[in-house]
Protein backbone atom coordinates (compact mmCIF):
# COMPACT_ATOMS: atom_id res chain seq x y z
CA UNK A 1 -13.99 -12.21 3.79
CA UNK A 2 -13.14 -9.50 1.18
CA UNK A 3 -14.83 -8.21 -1.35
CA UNK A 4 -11.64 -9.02 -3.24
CA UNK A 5 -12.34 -13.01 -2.40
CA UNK A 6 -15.49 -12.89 -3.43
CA UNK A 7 -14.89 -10.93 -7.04
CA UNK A 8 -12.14 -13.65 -7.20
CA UNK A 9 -14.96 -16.59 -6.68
CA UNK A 10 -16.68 -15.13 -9.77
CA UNK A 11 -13.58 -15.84 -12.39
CA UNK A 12 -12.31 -18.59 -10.62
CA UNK A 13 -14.95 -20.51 -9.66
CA UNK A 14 -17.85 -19.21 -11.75
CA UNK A 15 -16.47 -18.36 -14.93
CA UNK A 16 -16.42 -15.04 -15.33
CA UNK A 17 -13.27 -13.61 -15.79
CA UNK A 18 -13.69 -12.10 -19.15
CA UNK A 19 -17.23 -10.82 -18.38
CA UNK A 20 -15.72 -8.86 -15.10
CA UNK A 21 -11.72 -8.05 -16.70
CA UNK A 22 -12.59 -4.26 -16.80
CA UNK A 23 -14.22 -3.56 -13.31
CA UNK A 24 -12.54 -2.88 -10.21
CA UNK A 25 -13.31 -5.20 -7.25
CA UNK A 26 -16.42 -3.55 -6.55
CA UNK A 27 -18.08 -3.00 -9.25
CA UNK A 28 -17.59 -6.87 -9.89
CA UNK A 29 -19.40 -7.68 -7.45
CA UNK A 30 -22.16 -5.20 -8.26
CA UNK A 31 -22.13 -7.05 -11.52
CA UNK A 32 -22.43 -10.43 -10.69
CA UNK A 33 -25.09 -8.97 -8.54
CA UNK A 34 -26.98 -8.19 -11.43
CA UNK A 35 -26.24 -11.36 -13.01
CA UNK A 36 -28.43 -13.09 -10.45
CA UNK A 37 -25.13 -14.70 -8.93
CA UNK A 38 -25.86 -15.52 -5.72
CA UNK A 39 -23.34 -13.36 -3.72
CA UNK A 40 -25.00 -13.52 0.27
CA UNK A 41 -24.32 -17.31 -0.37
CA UNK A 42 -21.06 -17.18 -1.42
CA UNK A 43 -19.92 -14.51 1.51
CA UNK A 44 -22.09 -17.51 3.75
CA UNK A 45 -19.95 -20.49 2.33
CA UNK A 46 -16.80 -18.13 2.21
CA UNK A 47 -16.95 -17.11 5.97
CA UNK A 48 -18.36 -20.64 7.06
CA UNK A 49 -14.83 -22.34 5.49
CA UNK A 50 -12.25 -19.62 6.17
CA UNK A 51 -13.92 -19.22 9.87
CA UNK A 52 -13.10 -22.68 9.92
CA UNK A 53 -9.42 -22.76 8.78
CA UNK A 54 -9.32 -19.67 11.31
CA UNK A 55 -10.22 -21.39 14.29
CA UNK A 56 -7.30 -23.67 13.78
CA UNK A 57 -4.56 -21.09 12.86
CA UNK A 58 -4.55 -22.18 8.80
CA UNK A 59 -3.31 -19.99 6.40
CA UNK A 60 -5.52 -21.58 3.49
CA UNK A 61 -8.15 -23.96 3.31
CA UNK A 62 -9.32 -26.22 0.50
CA UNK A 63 -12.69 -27.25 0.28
CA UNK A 64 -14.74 -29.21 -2.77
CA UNK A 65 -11.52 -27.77 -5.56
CA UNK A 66 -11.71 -24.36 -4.13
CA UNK A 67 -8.72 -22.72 -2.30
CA UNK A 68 -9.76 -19.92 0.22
CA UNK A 69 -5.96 -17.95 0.93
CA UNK A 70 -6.51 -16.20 4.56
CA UNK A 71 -4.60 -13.41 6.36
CA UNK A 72 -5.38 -11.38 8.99
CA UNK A 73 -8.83 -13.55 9.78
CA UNK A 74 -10.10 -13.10 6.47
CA UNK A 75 -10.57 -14.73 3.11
CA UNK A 76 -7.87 -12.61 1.14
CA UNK A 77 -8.57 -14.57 -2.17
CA UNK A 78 -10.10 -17.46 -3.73
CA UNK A 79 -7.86 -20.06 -5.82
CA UNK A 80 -9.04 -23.05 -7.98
CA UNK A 81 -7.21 -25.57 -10.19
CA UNK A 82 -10.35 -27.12 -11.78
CA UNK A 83 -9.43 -25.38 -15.46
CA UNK A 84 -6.22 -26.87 -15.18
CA UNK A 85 -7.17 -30.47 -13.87
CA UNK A 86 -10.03 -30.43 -17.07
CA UNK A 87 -7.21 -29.94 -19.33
CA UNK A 88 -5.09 -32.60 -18.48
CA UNK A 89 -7.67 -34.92 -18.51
């Protein structure tokens, strides 16, 4: 996966857009790092489920709301609709 996928878990998945907006991918991470986010486990479940779609020649792969968007082997990007869903509820 990229480092890009998993700055895109933290303000899709985890909330923090606003707290990252000004940071390049990097530093991001190296943020949520700080915040005690638990980045080795989200590379873990972010290479378990794209090395999955892998395997069988997907180009995404949705698991538990999350969409993982692969190219080239790798998780490019992370997408969610959860915000969304919430609202129309």
């Amino acid at each position: 996966m990229t480092i890009h996928a998993i700055r895109r878990y933290g303000d899709r998945i985890l909330g923090l857009k606003e707290a990252l907006a000004d940071l390049d991918d990097i530093e991001a991470v190296d943020a949520m790092i700080g915040m005690r986010v638990d980045v080795p486990a989200i590379r873990t479940w972010l290479a378990f489920y794209g090395g999955v779609g892998v395997r069988h020649g997907a180009v995404g792969v949705c698991r538990d709301g999350v969409g993982l968007v692969l190219k080239g082997g790798k998780v490019v990007t992370v997408l969610s609709r959860r915000g969304e869903r919430r609202r129309r509820a």
